[in-house]
Protein backbone atom coordinates (compact mmCIF):
# COMPACT_ATOMS: atom_id res chain seq x y z
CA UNK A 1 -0.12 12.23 -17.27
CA UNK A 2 -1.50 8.58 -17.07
CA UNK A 3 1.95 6.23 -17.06
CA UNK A 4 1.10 2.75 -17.85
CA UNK A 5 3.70 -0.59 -17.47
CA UNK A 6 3.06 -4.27 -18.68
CA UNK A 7 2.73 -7.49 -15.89
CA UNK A 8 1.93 -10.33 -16.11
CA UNK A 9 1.67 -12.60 -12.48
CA UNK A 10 4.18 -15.20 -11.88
CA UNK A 11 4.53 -18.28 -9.81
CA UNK A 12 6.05 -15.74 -6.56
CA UNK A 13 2.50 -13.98 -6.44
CA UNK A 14 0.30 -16.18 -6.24
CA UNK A 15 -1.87 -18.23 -3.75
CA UNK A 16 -2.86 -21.44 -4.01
CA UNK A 17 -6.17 -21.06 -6.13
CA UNK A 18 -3.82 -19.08 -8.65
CA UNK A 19 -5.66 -15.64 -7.67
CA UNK A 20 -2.82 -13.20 -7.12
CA UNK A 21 -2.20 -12.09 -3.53
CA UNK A 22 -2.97 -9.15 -2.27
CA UNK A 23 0.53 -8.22 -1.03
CA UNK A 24 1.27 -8.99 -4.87
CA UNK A 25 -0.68 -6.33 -6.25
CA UNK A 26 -0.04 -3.83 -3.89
CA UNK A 27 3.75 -4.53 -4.87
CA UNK A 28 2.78 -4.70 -8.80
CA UNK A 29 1.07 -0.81 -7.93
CA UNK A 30 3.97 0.55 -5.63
CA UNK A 31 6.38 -0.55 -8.75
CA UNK A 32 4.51 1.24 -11.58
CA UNK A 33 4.25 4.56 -9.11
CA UNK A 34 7.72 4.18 -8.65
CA UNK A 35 8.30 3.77 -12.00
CA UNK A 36 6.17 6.54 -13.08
CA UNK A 37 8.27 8.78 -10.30
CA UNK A 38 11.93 7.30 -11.82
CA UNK A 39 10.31 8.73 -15.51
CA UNK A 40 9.59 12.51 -14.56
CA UNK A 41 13.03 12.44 -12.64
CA UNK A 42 11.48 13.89 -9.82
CA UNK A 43 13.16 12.48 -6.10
CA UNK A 44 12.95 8.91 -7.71
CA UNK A 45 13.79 5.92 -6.45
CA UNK A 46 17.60 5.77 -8.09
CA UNK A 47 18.38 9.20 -6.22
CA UNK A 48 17.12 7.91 -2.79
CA UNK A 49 20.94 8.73 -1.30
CA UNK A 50 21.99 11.30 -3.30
CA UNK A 51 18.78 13.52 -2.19
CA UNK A 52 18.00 11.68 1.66
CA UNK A 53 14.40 11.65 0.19
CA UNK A 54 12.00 9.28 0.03
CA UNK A 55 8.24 8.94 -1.06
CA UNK A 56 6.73 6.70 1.85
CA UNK A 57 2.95 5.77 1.60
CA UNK A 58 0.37 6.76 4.07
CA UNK A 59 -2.89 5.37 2.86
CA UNK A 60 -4.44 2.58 0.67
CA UNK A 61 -7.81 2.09 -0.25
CA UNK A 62 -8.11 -0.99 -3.13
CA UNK A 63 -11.42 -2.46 -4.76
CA UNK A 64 -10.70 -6.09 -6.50
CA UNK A 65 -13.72 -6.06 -9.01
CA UNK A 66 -12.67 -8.99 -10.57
CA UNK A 67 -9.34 -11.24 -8.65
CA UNK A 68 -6.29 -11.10 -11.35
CA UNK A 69 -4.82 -14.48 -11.72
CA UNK A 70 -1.22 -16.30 -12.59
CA UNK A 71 -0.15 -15.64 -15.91
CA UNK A 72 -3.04 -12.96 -16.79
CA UNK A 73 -1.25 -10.31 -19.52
CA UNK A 74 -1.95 -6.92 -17.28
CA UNK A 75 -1.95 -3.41 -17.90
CA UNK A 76 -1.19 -1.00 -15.10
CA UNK A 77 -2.33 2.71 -15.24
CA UNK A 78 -1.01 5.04 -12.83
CA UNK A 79 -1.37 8.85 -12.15
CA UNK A 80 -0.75 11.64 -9.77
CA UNK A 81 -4.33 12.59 -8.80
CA UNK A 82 -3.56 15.72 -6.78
CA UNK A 83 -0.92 17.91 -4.46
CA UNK A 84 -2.66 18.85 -1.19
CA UNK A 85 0.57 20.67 1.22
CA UNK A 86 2.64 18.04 2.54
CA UNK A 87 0.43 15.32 0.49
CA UNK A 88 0.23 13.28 -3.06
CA UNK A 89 -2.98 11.71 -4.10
CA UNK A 90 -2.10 8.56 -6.51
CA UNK A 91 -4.30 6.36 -7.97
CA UNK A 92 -4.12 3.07 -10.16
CA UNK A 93 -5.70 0.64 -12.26
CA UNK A 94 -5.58 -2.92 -13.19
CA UNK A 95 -6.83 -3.93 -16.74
CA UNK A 96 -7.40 -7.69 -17.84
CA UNK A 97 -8.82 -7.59 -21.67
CA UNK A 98 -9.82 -4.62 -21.39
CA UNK A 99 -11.74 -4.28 -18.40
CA UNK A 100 -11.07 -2.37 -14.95
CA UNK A 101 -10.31 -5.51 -12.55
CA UNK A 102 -8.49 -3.73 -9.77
CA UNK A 103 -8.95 -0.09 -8.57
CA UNK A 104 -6.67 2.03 -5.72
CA UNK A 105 -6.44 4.89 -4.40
CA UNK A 106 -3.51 5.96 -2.07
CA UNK A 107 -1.92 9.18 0.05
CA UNK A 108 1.71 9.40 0.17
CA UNK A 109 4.49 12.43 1.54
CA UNK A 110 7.61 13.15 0.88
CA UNK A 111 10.46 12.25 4.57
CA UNK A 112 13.41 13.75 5.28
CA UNK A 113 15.77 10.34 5.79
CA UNK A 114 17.67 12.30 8.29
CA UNK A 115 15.40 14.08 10.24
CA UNK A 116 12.53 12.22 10.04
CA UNK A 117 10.29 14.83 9.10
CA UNK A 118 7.56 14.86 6.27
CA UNK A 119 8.37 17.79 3.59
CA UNK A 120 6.26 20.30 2.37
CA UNK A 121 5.60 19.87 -1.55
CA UNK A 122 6.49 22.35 -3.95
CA UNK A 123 5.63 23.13 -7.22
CA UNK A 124 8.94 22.27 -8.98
CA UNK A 125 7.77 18.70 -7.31
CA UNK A 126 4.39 18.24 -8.10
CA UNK A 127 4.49 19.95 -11.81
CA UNK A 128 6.22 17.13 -13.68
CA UNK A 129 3.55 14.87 -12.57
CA UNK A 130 1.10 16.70 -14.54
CA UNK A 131 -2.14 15.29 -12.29
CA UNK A 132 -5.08 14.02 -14.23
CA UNK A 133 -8.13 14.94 -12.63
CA UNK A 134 -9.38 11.83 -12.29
CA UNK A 135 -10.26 9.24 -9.12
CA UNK A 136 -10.27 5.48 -9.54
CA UNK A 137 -12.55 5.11 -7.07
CA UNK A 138 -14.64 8.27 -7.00
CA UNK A 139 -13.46 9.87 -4.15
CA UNK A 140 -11.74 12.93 -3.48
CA UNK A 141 -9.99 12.25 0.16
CA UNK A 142 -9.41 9.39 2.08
CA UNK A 143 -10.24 8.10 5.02
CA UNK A 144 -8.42 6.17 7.33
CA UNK A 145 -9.91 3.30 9.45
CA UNK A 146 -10.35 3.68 13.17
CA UNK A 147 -9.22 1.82 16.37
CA UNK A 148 -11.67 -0.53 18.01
CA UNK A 149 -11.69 -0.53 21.55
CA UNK A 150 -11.50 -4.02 21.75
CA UNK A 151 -9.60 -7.03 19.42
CA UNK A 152 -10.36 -10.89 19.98
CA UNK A 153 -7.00 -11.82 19.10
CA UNK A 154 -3.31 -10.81 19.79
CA UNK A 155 -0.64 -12.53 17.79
CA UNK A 156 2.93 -11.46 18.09
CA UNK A 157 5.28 -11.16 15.42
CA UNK A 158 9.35 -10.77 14.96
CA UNK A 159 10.16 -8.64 12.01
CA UNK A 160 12.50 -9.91 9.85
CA UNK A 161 15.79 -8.69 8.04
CA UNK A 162 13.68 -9.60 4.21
CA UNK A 163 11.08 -7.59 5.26
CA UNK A 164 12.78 -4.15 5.33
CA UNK A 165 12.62 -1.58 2.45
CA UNK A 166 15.38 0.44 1.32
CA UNK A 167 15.44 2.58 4.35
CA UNK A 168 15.53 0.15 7.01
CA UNK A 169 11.92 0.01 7.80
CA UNK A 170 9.48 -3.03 7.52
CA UNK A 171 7.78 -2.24 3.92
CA UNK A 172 4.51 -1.48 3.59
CA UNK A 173 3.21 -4.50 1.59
CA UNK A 174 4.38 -6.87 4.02
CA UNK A 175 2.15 -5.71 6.74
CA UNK A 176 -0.95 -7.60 4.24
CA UNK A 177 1.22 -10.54 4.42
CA UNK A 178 1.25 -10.28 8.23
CA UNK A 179 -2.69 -9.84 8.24
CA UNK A 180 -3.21 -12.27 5.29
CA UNK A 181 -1.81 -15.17 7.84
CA UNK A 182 -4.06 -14.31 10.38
CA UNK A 183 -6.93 -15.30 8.10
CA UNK A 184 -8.25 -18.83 7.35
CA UNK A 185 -6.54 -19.87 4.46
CA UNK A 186 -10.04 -20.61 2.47
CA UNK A 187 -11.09 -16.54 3.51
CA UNK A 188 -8.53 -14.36 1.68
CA UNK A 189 -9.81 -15.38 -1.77
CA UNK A 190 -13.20 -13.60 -0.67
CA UNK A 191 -11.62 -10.54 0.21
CA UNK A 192 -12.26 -7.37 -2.29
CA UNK A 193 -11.83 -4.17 -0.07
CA UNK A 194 -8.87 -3.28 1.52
CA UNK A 195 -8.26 0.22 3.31
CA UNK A 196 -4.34 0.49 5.20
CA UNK A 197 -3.41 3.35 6.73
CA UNK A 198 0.55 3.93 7.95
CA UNK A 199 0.54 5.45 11.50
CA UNK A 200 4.11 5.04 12.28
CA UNK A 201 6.71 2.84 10.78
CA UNK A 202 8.00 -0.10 12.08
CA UNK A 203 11.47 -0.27 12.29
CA UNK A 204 13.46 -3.46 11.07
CA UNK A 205 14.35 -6.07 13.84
CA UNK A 206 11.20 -5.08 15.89
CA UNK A 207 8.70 -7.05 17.70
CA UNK A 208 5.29 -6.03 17.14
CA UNK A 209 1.61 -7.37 18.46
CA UNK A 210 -0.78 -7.94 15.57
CA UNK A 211 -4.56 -7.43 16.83
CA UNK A 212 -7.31 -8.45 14.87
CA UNK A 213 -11.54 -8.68 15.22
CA UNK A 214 -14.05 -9.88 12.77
CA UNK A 215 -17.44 -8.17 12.75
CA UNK A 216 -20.73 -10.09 12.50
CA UNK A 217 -20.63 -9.12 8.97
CA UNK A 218 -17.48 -10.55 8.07
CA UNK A 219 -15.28 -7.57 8.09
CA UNK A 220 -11.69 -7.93 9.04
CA UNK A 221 -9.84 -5.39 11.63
CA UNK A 222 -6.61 -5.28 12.44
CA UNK A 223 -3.95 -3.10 14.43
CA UNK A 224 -0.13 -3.35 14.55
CA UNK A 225 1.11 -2.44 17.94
CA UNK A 226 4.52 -1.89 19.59
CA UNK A 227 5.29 -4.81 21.74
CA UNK A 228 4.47 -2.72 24.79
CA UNK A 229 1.27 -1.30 23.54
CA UNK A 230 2.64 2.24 23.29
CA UNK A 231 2.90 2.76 20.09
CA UNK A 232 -0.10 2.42 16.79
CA UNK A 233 1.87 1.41 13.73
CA UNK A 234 -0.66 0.74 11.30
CA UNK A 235 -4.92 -0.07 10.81
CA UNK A 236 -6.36 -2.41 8.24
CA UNK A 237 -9.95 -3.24 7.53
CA UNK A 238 -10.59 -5.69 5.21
CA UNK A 239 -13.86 -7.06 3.83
């Protein structure tokens, strides 16, 4: 089952060359998956306290083939690509006029609120997805970036109550925003791969340490720490 929704960039989402931010379309694809989970009326986003369960997002991995810009009418596809155990393969695309600007691919699992555990995923879940076959990017898994040994920079930052999700933790698109500022303004235009992966979250009210590096060829790595160093929240590479 493809599900497909209707956007169309507004004034909130984008920067200043009118190209839509990358926090801004990882939000625009999080919304039509939740969507698409609200429709099959499977642990969607509506019965988040009536079940304690929540989808949380483990991996990205996003081509921009062409930047999306303010006011562009957009079409959204979205689709379960597969059920592997305790994981759920998604994957998305962004049409302009009828041509494939934006690709993703991304891993999610299913948490116990309570206990904090992920959930193994069972047929009466994954069945009224009805997974298409299909990869946006031509891949079957995904792989997560590494941690460098070493970082030039170290930038702390003081999560804030706006950027929590539902559950209390800092949301997942706001960690580009966090990276995003770390970049020369006249740089994150240029950017058109992005792989995230979600180590641990990052609990609202926290203090974290942002690291980042840039490679002789222009490729962006970052790491969210604890503020002691003890704990790996998340890995971006960006190019």
């Amino acid at each position: 089952m493809i599900y497909t929704i209707k956007y169309r960039p507004g004034l909130s989402d984008i920067n200043q060359d009118y190209t839509v931010r990358k926090s801004a379309l990882l939000k625009i694809l999080e919304d039509s998956a939740g969507f698409h989970t609200d429709a099959v009326g499977v642990n969607g986003i509506d019965k988040i306290n009536e079940t304690r369960h929540a989808w949380a997002i483990l991996d990205w991995q996003v081509e921009i083939v062409k930047p999306v810009k303010y006011g562009d009418e957009l079409t959204i596809k979205t689709w379960s690509r597969k059920f592997k155990r305790t994981f759920a393969y998604r994957d998305f695309e962004i049409i302009r006029d009828g041509e494939t600007c934006i690709k993703a691919s991304s891993r999610w699992f299913i948490i116990d609120i309570d206990k904090r555990l992920p959930l193994r995923i069972t047929e009466d879940i994954s069945a009224p997805y009805e997974s298409e076959d299909v990869s946006a990017l031509g891949i079957d898994d995904m792989e997560h970036p590494l941690p460098l040994e070493h970082y030039d920079q170290t930038i702390p930052y003081k999560t804030r109550r706006s950027d929590q999700d539902i559950i209390g933790h800092v949301h997942n698109i706001k960690y580009l925003d966090m990276f995003d500022d770390c970049i020369d303004y006249e740089e994150i235009s240029k950017i058109r791969h992005i792989r995230m992966y979600y180590k641990k979250e990052i609990q609202g009210g926290s203090t974290v340490n942002i690291k980042k590096h840039i490679a002789e060829d222009g490729t962006y790595y970052f790491a969210i720490e604890s503020e002691d160093g003890s704990e790996l929240h998340c890995l971006c590479e960006m190019s």
